[in-house]
C-alpha atoms as a PDB file:
ATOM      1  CA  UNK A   1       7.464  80.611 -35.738  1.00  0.00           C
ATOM      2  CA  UNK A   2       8.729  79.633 -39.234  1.00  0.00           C
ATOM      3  CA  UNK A   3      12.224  79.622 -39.822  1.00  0.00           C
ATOM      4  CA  UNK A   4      13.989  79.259 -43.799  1.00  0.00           C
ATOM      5  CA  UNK A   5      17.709  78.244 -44.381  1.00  0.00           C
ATOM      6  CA  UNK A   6      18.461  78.336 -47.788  1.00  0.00           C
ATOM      7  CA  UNK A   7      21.844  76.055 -48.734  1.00  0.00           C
ATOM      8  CA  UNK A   8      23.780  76.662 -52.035  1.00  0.00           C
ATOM      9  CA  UNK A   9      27.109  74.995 -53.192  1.00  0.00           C
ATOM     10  CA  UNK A  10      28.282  72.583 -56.270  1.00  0.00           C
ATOM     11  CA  UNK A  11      27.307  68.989 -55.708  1.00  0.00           C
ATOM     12  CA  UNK A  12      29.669  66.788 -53.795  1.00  0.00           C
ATOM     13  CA  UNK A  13      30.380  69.566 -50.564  1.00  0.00           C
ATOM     14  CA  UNK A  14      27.508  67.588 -48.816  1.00  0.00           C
ATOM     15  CA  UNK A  15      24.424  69.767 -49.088  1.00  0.00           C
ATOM     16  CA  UNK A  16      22.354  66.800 -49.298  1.00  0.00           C
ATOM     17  CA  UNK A  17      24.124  65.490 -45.679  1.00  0.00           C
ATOM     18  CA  UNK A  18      23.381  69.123 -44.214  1.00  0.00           C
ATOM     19  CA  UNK A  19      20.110  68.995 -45.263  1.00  0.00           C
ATOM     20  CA  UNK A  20      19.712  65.019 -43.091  1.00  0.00           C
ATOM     21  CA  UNK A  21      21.237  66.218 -40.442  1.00  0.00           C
ATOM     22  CA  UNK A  22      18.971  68.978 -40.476  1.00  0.00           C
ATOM     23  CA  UNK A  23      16.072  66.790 -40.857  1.00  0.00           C
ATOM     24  CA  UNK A  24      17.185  64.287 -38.207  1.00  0.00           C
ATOM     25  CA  UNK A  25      17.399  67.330 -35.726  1.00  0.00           C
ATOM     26  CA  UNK A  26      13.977  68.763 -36.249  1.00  0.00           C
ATOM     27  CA  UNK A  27      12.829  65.203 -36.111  1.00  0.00           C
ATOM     28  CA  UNK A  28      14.386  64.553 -32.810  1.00  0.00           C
ATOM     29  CA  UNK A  29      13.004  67.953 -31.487  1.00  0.00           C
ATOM     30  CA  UNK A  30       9.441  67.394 -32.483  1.00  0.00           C
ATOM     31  CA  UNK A  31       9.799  70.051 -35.244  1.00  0.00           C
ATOM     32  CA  UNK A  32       7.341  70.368 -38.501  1.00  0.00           C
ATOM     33  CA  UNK A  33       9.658  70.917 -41.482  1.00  0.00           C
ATOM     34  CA  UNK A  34       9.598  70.431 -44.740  1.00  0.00           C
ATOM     35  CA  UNK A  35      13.035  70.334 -47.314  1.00  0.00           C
ATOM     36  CA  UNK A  36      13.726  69.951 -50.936  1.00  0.00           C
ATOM     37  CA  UNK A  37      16.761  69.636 -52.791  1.00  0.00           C
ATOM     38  CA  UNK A  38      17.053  71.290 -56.345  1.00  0.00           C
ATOM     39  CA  UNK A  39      20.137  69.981 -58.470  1.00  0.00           C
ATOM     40  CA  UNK A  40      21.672  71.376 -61.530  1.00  0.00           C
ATOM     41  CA  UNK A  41      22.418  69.067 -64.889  1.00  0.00           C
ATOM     42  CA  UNK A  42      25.476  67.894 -62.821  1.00  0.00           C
ATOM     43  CA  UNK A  43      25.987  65.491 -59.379  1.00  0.00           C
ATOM     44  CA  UNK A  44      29.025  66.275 -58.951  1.00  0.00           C
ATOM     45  CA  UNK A  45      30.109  69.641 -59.524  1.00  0.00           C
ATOM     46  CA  UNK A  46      26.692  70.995 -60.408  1.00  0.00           C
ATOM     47  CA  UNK A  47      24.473  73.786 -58.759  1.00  0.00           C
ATOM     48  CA  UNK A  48      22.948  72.286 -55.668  1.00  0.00           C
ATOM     49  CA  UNK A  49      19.913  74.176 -53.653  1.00  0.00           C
ATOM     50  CA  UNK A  50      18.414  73.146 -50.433  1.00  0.00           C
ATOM     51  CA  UNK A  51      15.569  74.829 -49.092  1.00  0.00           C
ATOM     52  CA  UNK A  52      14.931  74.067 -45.605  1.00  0.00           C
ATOM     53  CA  UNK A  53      11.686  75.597 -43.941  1.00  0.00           C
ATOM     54  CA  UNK A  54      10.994  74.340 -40.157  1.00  0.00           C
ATOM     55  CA  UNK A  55       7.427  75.598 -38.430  1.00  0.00           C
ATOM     56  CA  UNK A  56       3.982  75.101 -39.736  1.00  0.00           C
ATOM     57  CA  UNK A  57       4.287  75.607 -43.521  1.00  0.00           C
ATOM     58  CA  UNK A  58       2.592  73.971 -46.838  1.00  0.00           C
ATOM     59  CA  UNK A  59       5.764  74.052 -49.208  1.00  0.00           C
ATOM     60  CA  UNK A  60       9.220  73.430 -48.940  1.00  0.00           C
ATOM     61  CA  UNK A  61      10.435  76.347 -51.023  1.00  0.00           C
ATOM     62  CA  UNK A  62      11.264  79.475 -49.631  1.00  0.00           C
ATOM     63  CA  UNK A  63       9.864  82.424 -51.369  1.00  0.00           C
ATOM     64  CA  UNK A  64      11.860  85.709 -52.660  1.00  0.00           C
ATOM     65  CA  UNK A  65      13.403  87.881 -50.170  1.00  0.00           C
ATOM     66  CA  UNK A  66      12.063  85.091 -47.294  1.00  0.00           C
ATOM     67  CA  UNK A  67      15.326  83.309 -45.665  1.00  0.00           C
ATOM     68  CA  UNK A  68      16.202  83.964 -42.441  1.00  0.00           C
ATOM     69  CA  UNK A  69      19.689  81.756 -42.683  1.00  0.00           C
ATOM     70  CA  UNK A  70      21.660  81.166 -45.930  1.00  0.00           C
ATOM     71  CA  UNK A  71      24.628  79.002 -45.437  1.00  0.00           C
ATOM     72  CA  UNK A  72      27.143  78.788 -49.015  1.00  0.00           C
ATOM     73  CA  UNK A  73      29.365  76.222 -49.220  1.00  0.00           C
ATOM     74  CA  UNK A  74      30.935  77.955 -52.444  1.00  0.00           C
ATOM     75  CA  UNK A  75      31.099  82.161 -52.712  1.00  0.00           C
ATOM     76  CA  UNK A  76      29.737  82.007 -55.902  1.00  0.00           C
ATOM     77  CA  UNK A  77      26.977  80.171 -55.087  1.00  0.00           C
ATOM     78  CA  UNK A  78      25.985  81.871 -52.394  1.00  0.00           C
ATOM     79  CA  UNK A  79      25.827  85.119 -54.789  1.00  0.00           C
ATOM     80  CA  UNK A  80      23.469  83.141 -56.422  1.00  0.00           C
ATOM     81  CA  UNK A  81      21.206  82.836 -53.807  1.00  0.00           C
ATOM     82  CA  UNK A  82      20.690  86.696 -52.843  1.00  0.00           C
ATOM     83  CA  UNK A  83      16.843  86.448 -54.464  1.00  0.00           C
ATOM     84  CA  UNK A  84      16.238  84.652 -51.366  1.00  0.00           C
ATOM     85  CA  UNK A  85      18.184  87.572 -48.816  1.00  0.00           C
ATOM     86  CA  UNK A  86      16.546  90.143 -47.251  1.00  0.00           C
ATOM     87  CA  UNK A  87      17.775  92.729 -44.407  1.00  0.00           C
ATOM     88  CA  UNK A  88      17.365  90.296 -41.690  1.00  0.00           C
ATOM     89  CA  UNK A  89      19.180  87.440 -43.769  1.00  0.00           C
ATOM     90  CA  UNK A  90      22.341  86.117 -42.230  1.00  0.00           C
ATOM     91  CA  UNK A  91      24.454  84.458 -44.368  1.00  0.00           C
ATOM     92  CA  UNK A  92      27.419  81.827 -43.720  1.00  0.00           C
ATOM     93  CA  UNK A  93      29.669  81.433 -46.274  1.00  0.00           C
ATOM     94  CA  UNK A  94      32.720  78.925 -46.581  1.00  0.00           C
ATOM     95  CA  UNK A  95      35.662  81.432 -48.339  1.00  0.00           C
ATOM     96  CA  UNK A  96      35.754  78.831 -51.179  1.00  0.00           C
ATOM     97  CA  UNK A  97      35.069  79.026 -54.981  1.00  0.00           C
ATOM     98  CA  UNK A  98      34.934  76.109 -57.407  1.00  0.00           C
ATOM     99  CA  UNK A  99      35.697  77.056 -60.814  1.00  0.00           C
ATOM    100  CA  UNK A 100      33.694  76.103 -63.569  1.00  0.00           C
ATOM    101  CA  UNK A 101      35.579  76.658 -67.935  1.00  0.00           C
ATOM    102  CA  UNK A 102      37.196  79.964 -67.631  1.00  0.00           C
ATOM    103  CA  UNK A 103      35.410  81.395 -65.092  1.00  0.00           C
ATOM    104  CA  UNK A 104      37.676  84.649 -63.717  1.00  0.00           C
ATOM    105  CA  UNK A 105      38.410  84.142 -59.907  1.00  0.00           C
ATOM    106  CA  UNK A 106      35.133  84.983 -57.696  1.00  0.00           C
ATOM    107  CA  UNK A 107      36.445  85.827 -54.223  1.00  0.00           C
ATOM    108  CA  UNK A 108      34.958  86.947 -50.862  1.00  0.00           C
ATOM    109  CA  UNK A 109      35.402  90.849 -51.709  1.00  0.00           C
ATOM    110  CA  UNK A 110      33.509  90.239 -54.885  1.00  0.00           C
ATOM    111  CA  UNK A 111      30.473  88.192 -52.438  1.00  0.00           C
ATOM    112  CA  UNK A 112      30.396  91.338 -50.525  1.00  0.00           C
ATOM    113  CA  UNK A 113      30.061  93.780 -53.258  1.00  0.00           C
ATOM    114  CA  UNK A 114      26.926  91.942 -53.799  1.00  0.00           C
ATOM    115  CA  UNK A 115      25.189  90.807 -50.562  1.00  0.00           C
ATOM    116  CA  UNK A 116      26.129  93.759 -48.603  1.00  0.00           C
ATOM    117  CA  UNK A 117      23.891  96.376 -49.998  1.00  0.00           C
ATOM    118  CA  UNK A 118      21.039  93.714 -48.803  1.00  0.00           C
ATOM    119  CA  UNK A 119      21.931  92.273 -45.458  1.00  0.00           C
ATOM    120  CA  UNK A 120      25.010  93.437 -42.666  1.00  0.00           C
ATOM    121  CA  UNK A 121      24.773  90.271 -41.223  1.00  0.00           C
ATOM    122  CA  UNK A 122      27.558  88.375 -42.822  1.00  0.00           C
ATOM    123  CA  UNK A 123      30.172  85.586 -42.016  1.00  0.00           C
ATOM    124  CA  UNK A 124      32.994  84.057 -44.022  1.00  0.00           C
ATOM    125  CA  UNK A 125      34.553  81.569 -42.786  1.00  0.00           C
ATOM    126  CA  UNK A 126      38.012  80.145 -44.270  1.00  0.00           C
ATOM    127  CA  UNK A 127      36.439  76.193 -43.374  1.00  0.00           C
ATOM    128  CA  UNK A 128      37.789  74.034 -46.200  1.00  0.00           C
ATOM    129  CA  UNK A 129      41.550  75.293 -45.172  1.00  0.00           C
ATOM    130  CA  UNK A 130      40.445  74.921 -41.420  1.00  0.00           C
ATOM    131  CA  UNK A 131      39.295  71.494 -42.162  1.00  0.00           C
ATOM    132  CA  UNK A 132      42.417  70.443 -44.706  1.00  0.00           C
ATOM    133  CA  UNK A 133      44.555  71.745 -42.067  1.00  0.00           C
ATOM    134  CA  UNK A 134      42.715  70.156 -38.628  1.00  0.00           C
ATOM    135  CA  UNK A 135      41.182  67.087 -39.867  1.00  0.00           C
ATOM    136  CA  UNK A 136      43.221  66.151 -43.521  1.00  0.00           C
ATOM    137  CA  UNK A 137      40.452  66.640 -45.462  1.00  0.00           C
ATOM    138  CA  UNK A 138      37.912  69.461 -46.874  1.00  0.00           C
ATOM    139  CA  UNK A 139      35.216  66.790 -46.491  1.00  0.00           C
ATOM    140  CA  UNK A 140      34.205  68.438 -43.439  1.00  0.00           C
ATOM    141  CA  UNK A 141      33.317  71.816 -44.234  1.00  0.00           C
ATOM    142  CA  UNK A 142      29.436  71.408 -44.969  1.00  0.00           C
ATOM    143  CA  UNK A 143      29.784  69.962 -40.888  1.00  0.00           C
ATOM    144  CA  UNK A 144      32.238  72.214 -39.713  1.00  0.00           C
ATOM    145  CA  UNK A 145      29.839  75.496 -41.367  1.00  0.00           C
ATOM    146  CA  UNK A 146      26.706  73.941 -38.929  1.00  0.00           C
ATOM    147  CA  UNK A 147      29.127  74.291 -36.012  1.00  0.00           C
ATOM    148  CA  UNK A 148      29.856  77.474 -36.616  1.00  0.00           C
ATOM    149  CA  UNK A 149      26.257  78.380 -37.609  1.00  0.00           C
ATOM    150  CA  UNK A 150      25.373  76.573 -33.865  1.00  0.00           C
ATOM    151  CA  UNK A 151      27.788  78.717 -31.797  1.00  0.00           C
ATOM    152  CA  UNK A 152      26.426  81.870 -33.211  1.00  0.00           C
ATOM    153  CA  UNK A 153      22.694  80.978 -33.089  1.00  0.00           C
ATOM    154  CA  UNK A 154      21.697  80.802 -36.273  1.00  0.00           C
ATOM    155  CA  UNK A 155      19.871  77.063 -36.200  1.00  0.00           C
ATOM    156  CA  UNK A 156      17.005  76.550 -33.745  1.00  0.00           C
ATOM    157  CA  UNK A 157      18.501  73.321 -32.640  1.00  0.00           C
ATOM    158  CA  UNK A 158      19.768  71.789 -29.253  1.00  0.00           C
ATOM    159  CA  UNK A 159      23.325  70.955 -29.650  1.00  0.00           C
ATOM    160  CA  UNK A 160      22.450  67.224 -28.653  1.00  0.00           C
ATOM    161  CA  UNK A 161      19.724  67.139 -31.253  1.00  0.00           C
ATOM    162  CA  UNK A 162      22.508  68.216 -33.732  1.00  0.00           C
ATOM    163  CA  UNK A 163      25.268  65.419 -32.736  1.00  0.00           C
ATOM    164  CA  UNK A 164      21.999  62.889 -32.448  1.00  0.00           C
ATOM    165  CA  UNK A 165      21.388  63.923 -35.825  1.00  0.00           C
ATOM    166  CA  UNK A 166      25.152  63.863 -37.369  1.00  0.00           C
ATOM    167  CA  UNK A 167      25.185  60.332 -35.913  1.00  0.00           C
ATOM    168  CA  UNK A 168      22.296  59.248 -37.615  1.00  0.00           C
ATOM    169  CA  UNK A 169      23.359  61.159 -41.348  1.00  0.00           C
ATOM    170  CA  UNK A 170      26.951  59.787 -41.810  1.00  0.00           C
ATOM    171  CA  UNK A 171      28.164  56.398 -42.008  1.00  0.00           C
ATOM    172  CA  UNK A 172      29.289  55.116 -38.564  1.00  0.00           C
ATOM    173  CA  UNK A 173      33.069  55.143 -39.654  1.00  0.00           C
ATOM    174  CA  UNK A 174      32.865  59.037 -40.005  1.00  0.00           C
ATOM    175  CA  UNK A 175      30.681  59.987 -37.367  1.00  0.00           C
ATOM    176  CA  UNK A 176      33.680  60.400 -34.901  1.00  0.00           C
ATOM    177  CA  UNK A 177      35.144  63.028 -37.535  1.00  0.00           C
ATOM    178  CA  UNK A 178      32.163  64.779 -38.417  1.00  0.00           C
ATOM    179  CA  UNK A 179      31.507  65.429 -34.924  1.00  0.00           C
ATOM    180  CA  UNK A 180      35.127  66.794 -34.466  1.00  0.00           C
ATOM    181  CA  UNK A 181      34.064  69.103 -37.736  1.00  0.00           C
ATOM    182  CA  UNK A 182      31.165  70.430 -36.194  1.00  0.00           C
ATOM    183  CA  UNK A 183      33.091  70.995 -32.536  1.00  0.00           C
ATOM    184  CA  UNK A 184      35.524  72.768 -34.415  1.00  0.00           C
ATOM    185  CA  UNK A 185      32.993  75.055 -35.877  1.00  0.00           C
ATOM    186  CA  UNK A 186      31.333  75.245 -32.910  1.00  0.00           C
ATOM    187  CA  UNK A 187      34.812  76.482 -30.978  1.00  0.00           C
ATOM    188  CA  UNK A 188      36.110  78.392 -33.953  1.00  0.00           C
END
């Protein structure tokens, strides 16, 4: 069975971290995968894409209309990545937007008006105010959306493969928070 998470967000919410810990967990399961990252003009701040395909596959993109799982760390962003939605999609979205010049306000009513005519299956989740508010700092929400994404089966992961692989993605001074991130996604 092949499963296809597609990540979007700006660089610097830790797409590249969700797509290690991702790694490390399919790694630890025995799981083919292969992953790509594709970055916009910008590190910081710029368009980030992960593809993320696990099972038996040649290429690490996911084709049109082809993810099963596409987790936004920004609402705009996960517009962005509706090529990629079909009916069975489920998408995870953090309820965040990062504007960019003069950019009008892109909010979680204007994601719907655009992913609901494709897929039903839809959560938006309010995780950089969770995370501000719980743990001091936004840092967490990329960790605290895999929590989440865990609790309502949407990763084919173990939950020990998943804290094996958080361990083994962060530095050892922020492993104790990241796992609090994901627990907290994971209870919320």
């Amino acid at each position: 069975m092949i499963t296809n998470i597609f990540i979007a967000g700006v660089g610097g919410q830790g797409l590249i971290t969700l797509k290690k810990i991702l790694s490390y967990a399919a790694i630890n399961e025995g799981k083919f995968f292969r992953a790509v990252e594709i970055r916009g003009l910008a590190q910081r701040g710029g368009e980030v894409n992960v593809h993320f395909r696990i099972g038996e596959v040649d290429s690490p993109l996911i084709s049109e209309k082809d993810a099963d799982l596409i987790i936004g760390l920004d609402l705009l962003e996960a517009a962005r990545g509706l090529e990629f939605a079909s009916s069975k999609t489920r998408y995870l979205v953090s309820d965040h937007f990062t504007p960019f010049f003069q950019l009008a306000k892109f909010d979680k009513n204007d994601l719907l008006k655009v992913i609901s005519p494709v897929t039903k299956n839809i959560f938006i989740v309010d995780a950089v105010k969770i995370c501000q508010e719980k743990l001091k700092s936004s840092v967490y929400e990329s960790v605290y959306l895999l929590g989440f994404a865990f609790a309502k089966k949407l990763l084919p992961f173990k939950e020990e493969s998943l804290i094996f692989a958080i361990e083994k993605s962060v530095p050892s001074k922020f492993s104790k928070e990241n796992i609090k991130a994901f627990n907290l996604g994971k209870n919320g």
